[in-house]
C-alpha atoms as a PDB file:
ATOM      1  CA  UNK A   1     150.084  27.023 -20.861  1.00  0.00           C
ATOM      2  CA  UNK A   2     151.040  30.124 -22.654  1.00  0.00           C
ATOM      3  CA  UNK A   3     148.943  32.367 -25.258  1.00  0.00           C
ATOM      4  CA  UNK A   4     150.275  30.550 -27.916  1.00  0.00           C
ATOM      5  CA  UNK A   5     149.709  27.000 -27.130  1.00  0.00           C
ATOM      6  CA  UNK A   6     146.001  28.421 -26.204  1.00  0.00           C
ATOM      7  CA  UNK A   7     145.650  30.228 -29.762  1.00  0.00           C
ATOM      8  CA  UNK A   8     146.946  26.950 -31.311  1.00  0.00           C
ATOM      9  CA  UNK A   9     144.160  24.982 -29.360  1.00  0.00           C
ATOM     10  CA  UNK A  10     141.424  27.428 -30.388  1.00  0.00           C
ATOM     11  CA  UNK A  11     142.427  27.309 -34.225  1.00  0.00           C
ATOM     12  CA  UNK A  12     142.625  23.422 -34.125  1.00  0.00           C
ATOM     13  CA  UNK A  13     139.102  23.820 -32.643  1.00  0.00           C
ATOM     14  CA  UNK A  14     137.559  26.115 -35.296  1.00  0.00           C
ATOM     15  CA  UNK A  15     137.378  23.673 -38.434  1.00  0.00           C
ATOM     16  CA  UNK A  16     135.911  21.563 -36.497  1.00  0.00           C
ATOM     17  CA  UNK A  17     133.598  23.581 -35.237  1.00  0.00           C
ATOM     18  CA  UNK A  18     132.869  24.945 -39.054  1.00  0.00           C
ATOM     19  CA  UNK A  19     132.149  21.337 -40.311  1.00  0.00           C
ATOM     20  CA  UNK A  20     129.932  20.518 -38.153  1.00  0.00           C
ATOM     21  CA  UNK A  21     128.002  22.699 -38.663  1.00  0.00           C
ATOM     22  CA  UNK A  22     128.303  22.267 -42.207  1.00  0.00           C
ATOM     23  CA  UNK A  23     127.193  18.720 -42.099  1.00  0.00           C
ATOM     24  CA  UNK A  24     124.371  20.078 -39.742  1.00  0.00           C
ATOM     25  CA  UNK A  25     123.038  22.480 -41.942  1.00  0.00           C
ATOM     26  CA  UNK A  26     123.058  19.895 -44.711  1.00  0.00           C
ATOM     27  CA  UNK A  27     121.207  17.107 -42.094  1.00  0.00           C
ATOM     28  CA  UNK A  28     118.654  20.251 -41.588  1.00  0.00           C
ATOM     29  CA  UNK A  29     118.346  20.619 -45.699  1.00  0.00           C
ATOM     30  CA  UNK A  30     117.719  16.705 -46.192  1.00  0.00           C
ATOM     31  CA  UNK A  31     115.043  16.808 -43.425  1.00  0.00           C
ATOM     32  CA  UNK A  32     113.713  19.356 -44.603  1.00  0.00           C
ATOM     33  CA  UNK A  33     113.364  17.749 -47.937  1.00  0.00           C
ATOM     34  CA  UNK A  34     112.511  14.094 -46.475  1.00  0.00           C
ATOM     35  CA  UNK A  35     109.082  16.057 -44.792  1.00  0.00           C
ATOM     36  CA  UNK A  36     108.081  18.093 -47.811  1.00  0.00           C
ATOM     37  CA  UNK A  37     105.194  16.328 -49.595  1.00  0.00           C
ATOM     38  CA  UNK A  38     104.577  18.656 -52.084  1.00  0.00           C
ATOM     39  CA  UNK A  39     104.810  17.440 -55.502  1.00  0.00           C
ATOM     40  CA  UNK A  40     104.884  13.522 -54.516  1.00  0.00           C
ATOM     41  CA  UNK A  41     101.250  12.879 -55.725  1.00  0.00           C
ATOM     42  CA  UNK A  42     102.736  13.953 -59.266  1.00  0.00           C
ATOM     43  CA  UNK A  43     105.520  11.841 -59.188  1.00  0.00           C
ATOM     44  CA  UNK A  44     103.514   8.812 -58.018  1.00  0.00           C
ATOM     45  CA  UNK A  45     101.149   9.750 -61.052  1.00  0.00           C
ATOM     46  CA  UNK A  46     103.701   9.707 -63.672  1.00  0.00           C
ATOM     47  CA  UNK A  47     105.600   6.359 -62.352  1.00  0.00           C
ATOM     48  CA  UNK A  48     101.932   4.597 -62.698  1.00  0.00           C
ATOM     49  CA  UNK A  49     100.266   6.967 -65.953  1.00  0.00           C
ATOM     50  CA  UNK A  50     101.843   4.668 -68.732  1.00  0.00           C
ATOM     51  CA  UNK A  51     101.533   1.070 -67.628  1.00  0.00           C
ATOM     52  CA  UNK A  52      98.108   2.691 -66.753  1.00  0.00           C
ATOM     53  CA  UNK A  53      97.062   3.905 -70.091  1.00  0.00           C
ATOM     54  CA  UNK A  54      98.154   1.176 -71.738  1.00  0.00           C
ATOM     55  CA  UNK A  55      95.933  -1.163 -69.854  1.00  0.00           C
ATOM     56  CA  UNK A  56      93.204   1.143 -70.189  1.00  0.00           C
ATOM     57  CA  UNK A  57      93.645   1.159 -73.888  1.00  0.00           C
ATOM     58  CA  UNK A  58      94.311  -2.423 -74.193  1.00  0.00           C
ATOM     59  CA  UNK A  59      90.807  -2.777 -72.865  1.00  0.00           C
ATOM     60  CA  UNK A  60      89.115  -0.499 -75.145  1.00  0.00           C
ATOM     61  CA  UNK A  61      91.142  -2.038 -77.917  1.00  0.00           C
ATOM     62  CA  UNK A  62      90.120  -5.951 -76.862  1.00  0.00           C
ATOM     63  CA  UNK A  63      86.253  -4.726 -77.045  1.00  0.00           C
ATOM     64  CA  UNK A  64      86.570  -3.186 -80.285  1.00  0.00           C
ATOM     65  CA  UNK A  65      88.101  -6.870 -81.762  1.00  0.00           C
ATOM     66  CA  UNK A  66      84.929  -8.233 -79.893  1.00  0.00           C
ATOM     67  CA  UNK A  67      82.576  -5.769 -81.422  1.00  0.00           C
ATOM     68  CA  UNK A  68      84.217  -6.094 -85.201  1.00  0.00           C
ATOM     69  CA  UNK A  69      83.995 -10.225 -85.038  1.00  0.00           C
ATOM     70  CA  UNK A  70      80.191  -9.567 -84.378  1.00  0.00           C
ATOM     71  CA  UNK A  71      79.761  -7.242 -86.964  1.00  0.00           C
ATOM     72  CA  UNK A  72      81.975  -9.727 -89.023  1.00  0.00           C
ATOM     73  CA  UNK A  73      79.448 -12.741 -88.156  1.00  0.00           C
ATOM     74  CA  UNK A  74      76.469 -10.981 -88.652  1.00  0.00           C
ATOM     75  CA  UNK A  75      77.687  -9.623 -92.062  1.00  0.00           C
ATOM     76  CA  UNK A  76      78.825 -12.762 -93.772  1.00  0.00           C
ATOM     77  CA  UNK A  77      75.400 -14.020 -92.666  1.00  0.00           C
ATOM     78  CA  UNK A  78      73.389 -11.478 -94.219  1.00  0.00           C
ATOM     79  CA  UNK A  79      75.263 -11.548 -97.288  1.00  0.00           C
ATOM     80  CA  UNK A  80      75.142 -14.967 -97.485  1.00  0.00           C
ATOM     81  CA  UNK A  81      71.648 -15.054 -98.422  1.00  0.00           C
ATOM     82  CA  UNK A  82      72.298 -13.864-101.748  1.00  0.00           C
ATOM     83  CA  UNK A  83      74.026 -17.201-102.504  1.00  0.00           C
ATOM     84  CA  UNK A  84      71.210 -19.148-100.714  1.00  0.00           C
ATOM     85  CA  UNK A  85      68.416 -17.580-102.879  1.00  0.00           C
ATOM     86  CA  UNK A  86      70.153 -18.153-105.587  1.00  0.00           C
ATOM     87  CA  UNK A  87      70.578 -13.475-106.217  1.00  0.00           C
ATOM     88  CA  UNK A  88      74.289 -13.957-106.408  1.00  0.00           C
ATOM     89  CA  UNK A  89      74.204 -16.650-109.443  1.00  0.00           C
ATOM     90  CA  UNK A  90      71.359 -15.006-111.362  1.00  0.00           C
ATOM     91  CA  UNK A  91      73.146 -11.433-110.816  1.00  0.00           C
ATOM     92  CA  UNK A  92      76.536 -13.337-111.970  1.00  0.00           C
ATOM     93  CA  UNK A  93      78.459 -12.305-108.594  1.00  0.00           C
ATOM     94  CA  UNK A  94      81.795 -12.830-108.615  1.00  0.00           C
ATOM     95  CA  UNK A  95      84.257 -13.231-104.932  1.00  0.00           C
ATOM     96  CA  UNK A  96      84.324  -9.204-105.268  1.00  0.00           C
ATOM     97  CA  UNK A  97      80.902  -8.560-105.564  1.00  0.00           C
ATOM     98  CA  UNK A  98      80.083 -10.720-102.639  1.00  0.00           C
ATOM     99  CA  UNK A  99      83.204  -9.034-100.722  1.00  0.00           C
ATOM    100  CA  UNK A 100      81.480  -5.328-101.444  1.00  0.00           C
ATOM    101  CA  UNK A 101      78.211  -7.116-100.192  1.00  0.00           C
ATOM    102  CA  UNK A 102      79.246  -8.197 -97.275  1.00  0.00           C
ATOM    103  CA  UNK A 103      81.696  -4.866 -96.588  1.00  0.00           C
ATOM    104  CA  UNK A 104      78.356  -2.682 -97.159  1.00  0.00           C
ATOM    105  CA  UNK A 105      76.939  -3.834 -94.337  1.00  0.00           C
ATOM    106  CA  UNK A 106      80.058  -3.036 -91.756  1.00  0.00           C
ATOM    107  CA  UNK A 107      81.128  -0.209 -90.376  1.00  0.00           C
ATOM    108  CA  UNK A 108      84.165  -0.574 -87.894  1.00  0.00           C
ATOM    109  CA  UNK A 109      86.069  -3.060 -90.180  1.00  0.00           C
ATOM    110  CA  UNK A 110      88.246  -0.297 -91.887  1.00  0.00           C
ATOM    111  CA  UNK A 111      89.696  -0.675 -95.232  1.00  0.00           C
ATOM    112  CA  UNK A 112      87.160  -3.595 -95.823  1.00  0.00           C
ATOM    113  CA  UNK A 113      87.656  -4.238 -99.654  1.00  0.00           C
ATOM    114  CA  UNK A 114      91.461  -4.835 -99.402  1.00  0.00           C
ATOM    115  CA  UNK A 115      91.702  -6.521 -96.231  1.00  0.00           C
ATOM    116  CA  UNK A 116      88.764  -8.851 -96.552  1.00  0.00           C
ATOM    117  CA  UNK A 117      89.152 -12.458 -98.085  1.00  0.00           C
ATOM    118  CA  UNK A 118      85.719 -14.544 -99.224  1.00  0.00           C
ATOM    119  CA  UNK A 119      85.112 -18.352 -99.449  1.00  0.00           C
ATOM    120  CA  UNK A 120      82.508 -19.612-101.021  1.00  0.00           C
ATOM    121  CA  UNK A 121      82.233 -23.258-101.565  1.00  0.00           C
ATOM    122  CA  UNK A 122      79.994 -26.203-101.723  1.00  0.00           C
ATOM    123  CA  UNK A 123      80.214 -29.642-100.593  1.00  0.00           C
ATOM    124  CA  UNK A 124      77.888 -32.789-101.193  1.00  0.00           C
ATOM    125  CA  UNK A 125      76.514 -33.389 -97.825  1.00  0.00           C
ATOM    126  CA  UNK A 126      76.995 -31.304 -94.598  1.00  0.00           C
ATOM    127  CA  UNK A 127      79.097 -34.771 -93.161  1.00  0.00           C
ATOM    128  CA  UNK A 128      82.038 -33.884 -95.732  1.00  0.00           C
ATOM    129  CA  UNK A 129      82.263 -29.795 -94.795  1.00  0.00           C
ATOM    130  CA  UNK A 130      85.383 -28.576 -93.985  1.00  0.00           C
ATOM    131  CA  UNK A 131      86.780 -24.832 -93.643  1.00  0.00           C
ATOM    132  CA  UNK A 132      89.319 -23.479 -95.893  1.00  0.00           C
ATOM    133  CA  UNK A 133      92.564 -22.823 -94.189  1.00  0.00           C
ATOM    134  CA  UNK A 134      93.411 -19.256 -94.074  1.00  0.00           C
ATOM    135  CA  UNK A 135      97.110 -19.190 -94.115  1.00  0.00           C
ATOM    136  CA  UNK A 136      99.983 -20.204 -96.325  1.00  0.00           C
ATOM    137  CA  UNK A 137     103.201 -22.783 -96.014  1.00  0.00           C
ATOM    138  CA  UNK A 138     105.052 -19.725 -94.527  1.00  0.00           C
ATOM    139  CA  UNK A 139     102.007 -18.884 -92.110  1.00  0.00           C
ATOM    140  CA  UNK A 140     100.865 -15.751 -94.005  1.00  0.00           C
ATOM    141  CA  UNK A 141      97.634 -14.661 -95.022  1.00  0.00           C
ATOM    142  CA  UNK A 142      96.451 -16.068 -98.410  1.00  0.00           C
ATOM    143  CA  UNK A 143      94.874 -14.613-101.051  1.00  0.00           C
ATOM    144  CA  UNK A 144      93.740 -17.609-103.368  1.00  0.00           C
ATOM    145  CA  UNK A 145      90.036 -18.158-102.063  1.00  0.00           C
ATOM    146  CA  UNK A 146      87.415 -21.166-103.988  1.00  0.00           C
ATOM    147  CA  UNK A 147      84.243 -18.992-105.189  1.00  0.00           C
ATOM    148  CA  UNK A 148      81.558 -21.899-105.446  1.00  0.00           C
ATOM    149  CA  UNK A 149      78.180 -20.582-104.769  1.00  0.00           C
ATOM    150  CA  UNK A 150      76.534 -23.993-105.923  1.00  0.00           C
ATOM    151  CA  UNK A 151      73.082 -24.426-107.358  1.00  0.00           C
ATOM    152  CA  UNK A 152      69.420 -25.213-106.187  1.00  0.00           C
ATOM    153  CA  UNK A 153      69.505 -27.156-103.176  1.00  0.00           C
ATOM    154  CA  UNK A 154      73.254 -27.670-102.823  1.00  0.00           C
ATOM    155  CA  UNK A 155      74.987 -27.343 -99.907  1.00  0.00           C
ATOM    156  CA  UNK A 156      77.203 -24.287 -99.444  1.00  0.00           C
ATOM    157  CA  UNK A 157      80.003 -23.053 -96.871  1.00  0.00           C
ATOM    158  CA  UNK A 158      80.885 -18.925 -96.824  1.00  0.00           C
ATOM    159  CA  UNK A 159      83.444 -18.153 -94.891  1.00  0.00           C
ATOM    160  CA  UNK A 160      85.004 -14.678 -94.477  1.00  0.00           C
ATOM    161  CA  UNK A 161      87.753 -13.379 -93.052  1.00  0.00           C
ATOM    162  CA  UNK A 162      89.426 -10.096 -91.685  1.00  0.00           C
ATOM    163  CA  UNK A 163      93.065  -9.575 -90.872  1.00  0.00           C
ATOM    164  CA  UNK A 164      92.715  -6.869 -87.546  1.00  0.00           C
ATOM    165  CA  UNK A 165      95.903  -4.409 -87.113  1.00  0.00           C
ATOM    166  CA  UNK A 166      96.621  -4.413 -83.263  1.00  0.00           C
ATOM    167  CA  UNK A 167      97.782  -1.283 -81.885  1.00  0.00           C
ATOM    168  CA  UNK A 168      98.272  -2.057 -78.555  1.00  0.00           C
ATOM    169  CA  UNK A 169     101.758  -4.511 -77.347  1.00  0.00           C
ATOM    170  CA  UNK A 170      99.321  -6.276 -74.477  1.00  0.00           C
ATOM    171  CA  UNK A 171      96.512  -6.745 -77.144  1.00  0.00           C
ATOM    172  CA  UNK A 172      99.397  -8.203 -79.667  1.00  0.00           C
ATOM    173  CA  UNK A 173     100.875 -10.329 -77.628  1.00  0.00           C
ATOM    174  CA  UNK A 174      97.356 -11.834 -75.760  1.00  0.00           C
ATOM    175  CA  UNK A 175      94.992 -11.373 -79.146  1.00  0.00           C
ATOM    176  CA  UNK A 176      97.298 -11.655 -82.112  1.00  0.00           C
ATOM    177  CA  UNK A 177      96.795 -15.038 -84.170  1.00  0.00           C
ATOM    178  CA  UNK A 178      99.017 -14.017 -87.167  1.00  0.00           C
ATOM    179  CA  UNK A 179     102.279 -14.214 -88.005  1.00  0.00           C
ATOM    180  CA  UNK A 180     102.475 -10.742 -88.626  1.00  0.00           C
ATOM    181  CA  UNK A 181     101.017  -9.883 -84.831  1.00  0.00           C
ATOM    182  CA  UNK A 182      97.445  -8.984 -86.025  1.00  0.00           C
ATOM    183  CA  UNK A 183      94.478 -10.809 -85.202  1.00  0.00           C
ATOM    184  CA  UNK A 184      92.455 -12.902 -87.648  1.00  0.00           C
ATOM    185  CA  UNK A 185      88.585 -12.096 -87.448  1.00  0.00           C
ATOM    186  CA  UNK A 186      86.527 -14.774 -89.475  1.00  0.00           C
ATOM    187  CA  UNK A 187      83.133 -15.974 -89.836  1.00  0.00           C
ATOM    188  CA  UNK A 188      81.343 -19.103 -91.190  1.00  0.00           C
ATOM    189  CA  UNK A 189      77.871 -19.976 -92.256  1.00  0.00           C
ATOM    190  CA  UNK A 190      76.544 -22.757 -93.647  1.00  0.00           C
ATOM    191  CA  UNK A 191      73.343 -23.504 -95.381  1.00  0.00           C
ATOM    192  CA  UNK A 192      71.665 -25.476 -98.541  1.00  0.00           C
ATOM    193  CA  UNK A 193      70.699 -22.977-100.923  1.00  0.00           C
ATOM    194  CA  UNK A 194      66.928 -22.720-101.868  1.00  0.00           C
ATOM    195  CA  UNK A 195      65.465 -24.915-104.974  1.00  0.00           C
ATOM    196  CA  UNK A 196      65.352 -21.410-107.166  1.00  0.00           C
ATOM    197  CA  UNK A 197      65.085 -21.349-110.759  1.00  0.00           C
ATOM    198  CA  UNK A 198      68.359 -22.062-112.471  1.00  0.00           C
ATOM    199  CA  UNK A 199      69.315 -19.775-115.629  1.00  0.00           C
ATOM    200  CA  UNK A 200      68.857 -21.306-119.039  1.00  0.00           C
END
């Protein structure tokens, strides 16, 4: 063979000799990069931090409902004994003075005077009680409460009740009673007020 079929060989052999070596350096580069660690733990952190957080906050969020229908119960209860001893119809209350009352004594229901309803109504025997339905035709919240606080002895149903804003989408869509997504917070009690003097 002469020098120029052997110079032809030798340049047919040269590109392939340059890509592979090409695609070897780039096989070296990708294991390289398959074996580096570095910097996973951060990725694996942000592909898990917001389903995370929101969980975490949903929980925090679910115990503060908990903790305001407490405070809601034990509120309307307390207040509720100004009806009973007859210091709400003596002091002429009103359904806003008995809302302040029984907003005075919470603390985590925010924005209590505007978003708190009162019922206050009485009934001839404890057989015939029945709650006041909180929502309208159209499912939302209504603002047209009774205000009956009853004389001595009658028998008396106060029932309040608290429209909670839910922050969180897992809290909405597992907590929220409303139509508007919130959850409803309410409170009964019931009780035959005391014989106390009647005003003249």
């Amino acid at each position: 063979m002469g020098e120029s079929g052997a110079a032809a060989m030798d340049g047919d052999k040269a590109p392939d000799q340059s890509a592979r070596g090409k695609a070897g350096r780039r096989w070296r580069l990708v294991s390289r990069l398959r074996g580096d660690k570095r910097g996973a733990a951060m990725v694996e952190f942000a592909l898990v931090m917001l389903p995370f957080f929101i969980l975490v906050f949903g929980i925090f969020e679910v115990g503060l409902v908990i903790w305001g229908g407490l405070e809601l119960d034990n509120a309307t209860i307390d207040a509720a004994r100004l009806v009973r001893t007859g210091q709400a119809q003596s002091g002429k209350y009103d359904a806003n003075r008995v809302k302040q009352e029984v907003c005075a004594r919470v603390s985590l229901l925010f924005d209590c005077t505007s978003k708190l309803r009162v019922d206050v109504r009485n009934f001839p025997n404890f057989g015939s009680m029945a709650p006041p339905q909180p929502f309208d035709a159209q499912g939302q919240f209504k603002d047209n409460f009774s205000y009956q606080p009853g004389g001595p002895q009658e028998i008396v149903l106060m029932s309040t009740y608290y429209e909670w804003p839910l922050l969180n989408i897992i809290s909405s869509m597992s907590l929220g009673n409303m139509a508007s997504g919130n959850r409803l917070l309410q409170a009964s009690t019931a009780f035959r007020n005391e014989p106390f003097p009647e005003d003249k």
